[in-house]
Protein backbone atom coordinates (compact mmCIF):
# COMPACT_ATOMS: atom_id res chain seq x y z
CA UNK A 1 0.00 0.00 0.00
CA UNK A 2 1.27 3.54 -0.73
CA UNK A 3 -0.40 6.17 1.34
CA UNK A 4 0.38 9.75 0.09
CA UNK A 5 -0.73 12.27 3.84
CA UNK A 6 -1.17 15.52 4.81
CA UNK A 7 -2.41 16.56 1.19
CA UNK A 8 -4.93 18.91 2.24
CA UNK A 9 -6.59 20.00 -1.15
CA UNK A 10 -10.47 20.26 -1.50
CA UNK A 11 -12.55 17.02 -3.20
CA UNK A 12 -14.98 17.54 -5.60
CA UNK A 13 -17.73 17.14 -2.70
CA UNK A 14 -15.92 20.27 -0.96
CA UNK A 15 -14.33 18.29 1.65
CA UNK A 16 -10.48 18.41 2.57
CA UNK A 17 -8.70 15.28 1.15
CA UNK A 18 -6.19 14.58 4.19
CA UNK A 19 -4.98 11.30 2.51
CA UNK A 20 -4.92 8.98 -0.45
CA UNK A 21 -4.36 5.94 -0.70
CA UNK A 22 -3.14 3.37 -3.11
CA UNK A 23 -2.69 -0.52 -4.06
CA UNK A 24 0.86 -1.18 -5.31
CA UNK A 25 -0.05 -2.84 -8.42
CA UNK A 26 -2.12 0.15 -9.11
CA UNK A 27 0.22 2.65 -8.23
CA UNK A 28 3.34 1.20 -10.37
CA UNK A 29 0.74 1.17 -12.94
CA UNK A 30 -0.39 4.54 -13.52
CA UNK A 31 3.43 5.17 -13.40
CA UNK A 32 4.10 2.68 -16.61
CA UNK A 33 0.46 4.07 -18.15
CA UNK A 34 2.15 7.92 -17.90
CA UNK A 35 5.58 7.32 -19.40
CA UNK A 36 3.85 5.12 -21.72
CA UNK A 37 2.25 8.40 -22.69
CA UNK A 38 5.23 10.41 -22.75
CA UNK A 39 7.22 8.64 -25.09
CA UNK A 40 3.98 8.20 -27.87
CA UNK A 41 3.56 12.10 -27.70
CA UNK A 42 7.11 12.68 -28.46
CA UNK A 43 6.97 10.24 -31.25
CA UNK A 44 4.11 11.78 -32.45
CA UNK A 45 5.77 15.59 -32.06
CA UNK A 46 9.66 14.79 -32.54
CA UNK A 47 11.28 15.49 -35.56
CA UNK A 48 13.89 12.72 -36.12
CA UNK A 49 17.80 13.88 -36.73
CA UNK A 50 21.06 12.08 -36.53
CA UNK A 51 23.19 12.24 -33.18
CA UNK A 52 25.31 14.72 -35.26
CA UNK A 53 22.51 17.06 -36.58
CA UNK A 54 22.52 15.99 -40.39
CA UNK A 55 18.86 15.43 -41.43
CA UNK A 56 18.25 11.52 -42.69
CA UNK A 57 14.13 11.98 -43.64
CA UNK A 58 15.87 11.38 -47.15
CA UNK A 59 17.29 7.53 -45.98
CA UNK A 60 14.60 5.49 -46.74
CA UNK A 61 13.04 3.70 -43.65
CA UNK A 62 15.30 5.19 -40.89
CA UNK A 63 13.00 8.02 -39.94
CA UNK A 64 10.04 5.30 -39.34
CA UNK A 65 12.56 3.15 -37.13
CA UNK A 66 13.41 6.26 -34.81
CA UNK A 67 9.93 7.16 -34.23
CA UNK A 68 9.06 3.38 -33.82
CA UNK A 69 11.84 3.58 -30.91
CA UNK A 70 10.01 6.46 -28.90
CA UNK A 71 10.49 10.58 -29.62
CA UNK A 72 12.05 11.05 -26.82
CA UNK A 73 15.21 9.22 -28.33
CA UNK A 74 17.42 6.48 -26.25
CA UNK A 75 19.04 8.89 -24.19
CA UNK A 76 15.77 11.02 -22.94
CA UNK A 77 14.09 7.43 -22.44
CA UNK A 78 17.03 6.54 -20.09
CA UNK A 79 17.91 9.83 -18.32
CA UNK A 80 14.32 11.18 -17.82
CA UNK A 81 13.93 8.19 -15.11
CA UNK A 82 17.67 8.43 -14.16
CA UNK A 83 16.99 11.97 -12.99
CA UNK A 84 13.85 11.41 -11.02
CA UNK A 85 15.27 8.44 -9.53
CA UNK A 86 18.82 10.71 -8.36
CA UNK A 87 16.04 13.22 -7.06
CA UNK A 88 14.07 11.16 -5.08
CA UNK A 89 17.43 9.81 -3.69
CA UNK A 90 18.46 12.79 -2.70
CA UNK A 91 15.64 13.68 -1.10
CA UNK A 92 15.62 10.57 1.18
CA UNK A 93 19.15 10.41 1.61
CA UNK A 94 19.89 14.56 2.43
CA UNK A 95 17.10 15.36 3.61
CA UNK A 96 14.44 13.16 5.23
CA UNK A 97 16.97 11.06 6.94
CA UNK A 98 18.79 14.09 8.37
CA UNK A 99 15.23 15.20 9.37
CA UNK A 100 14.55 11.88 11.07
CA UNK A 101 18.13 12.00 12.92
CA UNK A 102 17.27 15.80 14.27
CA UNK A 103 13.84 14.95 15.31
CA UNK A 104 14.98 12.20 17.77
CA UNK A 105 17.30 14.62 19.07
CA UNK A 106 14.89 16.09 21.08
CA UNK A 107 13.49 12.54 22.95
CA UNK A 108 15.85 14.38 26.07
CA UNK A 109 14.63 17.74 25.62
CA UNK A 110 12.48 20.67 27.43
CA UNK A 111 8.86 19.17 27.55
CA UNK A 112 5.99 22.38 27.18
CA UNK A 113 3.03 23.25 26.27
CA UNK A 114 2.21 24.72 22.72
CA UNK A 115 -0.44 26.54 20.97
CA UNK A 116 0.15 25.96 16.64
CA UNK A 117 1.20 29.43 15.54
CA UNK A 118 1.59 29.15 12.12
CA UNK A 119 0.21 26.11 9.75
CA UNK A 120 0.82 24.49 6.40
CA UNK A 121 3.16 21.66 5.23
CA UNK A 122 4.41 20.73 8.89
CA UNK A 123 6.67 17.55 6.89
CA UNK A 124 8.67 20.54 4.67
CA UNK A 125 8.86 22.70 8.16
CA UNK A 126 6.51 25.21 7.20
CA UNK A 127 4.89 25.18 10.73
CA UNK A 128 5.62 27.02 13.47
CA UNK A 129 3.85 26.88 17.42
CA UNK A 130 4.34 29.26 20.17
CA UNK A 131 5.52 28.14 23.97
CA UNK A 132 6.43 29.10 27.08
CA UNK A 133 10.67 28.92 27.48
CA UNK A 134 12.21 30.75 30.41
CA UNK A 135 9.60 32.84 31.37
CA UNK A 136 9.05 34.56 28.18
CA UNK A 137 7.03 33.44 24.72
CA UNK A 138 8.49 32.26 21.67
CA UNK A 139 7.37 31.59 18.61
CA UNK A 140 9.29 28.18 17.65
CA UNK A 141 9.93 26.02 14.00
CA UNK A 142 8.80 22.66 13.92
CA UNK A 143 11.42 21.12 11.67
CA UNK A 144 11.31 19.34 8.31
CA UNK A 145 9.58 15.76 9.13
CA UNK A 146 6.83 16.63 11.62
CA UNK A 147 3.60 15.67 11.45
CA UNK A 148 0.38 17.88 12.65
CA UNK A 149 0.01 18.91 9.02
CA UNK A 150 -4.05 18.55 9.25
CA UNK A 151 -4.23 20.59 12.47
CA UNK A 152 -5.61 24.56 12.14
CA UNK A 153 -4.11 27.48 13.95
CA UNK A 154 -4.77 26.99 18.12
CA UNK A 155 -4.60 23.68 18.31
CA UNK A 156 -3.04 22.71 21.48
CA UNK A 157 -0.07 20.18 21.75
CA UNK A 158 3.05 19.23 23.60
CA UNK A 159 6.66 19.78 22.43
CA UNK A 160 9.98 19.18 23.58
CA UNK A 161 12.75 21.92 22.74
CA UNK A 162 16.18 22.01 24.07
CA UNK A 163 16.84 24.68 26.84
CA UNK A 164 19.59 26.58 25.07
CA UNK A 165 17.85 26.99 21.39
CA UNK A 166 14.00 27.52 22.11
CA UNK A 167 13.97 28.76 18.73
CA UNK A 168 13.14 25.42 17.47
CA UNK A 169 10.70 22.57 18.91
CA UNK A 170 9.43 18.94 18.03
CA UNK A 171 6.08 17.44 18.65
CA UNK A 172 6.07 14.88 21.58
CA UNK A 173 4.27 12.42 18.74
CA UNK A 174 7.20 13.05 16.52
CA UNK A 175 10.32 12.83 18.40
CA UNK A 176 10.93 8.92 17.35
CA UNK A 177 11.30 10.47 13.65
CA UNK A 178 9.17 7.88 12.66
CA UNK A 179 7.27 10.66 9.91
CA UNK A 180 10.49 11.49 8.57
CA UNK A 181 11.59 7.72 8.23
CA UNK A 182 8.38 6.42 6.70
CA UNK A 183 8.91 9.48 4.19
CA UNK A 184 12.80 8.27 3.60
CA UNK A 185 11.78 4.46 3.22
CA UNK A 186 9.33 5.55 0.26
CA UNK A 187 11.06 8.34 -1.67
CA UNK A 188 14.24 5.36 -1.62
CA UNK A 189 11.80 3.07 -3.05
CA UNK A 190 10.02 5.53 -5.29
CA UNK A 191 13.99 5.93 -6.47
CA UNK A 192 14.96 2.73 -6.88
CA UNK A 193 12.05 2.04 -9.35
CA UNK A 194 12.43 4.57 -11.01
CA UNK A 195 16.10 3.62 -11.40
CA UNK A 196 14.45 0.07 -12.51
CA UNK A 197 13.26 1.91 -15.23
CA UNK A 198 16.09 3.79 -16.39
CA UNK A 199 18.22 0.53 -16.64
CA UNK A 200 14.63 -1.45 -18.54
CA UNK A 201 14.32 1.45 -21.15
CA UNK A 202 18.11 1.46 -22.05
CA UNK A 203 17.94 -2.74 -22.44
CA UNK A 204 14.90 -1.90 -24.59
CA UNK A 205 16.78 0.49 -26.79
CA UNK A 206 20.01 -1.53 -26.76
CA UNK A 207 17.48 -4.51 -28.21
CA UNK A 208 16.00 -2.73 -30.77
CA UNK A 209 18.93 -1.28 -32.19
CA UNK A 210 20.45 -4.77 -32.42
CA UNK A 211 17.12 -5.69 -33.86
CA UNK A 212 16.65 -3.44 -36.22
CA UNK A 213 17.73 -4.04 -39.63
CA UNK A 214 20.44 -2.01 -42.02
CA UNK A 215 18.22 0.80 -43.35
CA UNK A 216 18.88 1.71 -47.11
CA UNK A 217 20.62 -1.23 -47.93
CA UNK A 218 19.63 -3.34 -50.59
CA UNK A 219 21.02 -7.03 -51.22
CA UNK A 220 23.08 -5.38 -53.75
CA UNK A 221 24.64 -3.63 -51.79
CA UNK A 222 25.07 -5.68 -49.49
């Protein structure tokens, strides 16, 4: 099951979609159906030239075999994944473990009471709550990877903050990082598909070129 959260865009019926979820086989499927689509609009739209820019629409049969390979050509087939799947890595690697790492951090910290000051994407550390830290109020970041995304301005919860930086505080529900992880664990496996892919769209293009026959030549010349 993949579960996409804190989404927070209206439904046709008005109401707030929170979260969406998905079966595997139909989730890896819409992904195949879309770059499916991709490559037939680029053969449909893609004018066909050599590697080294000399036009061959006058070699008879070679402009039907490119297009029959995809418009996007064998190296935007292959890198289009490749870079989504580097993304994706990135994101899990630099950023949501990091976030998951920082968040448990805090399981030894300053435990208050909060009042949600500022709402939005609480997982990209949009959100910000206000406490009570030495006597005096401040208005603290809840850092990339925390939940509470669904809650409005007000809401009342309990954070832990460290005594000498009260600039920044974590949820008490989020200081095992488990958010942050969850989001790591997918975005890797959202990359390493995608790097599945890559490597299945080059074999395909390596196949067909060893497929494909001499274009032009006749058994003359041959």
């Amino acid at each position: 099951m993949v579960i996409w959260s804190d989404l927070m865009y209206p439904g046709l019926d008005g109401r707030v979609i929170e979260e969406v979820r998905f079966h595997l086989e139909q989730y890896l499927g819409e992904i195949e159906r879309a770059y499916a689509a991709l490559n037939s609009t680029g053969a449909e739209n893609g004018a066909v030239r050599d590697l080294d820019g000399i036009d061959d629409a006058g070699v008879p049969g070679v402009r039907q075999q490119k297009a029959a390979a995809g418009g996007l050509g064998p190296w935007a087939s292959t890198l289009v994944p490749l870079g989504l799947a580097l993304s994706l890595a990135a994101l899990s690697l630099l950023v949501m473990v990091p976030a998951a790492r920082h968040l448990r951090s805090f399981q030894d910290g300053e435990r208050a009471s909060a009042t949600l000051h500022t709402s939005g994407s609480c997982m990209l550390g949009q959100c910000k709550v206000e406490i009570e830290a030495a006597g005096r109020t401040v208005v603290a970041d809840l850092p990339a990877g925390s939940g509470g995304g669904k809650n409005s301005v007000g809401t009342r919860m309990t954070v832990r903050y460290h005594a000498d930086k009260p600039q920044v505080a974590v949820r008490e529900d989020d200081v095992g990082g488990g958010g942050a992880a969850l989001l790591a664990v997918m975005s890797g496996g959202a990359a390493l598909l995608f790097l599945v892919l890559s490597v299945v769209a080059q074999v395909v293009v390596v196949r067909q070129r060893r497929a494909r026959p001499m274009a032009g030549r006749t058994p003359q010349d041959a």
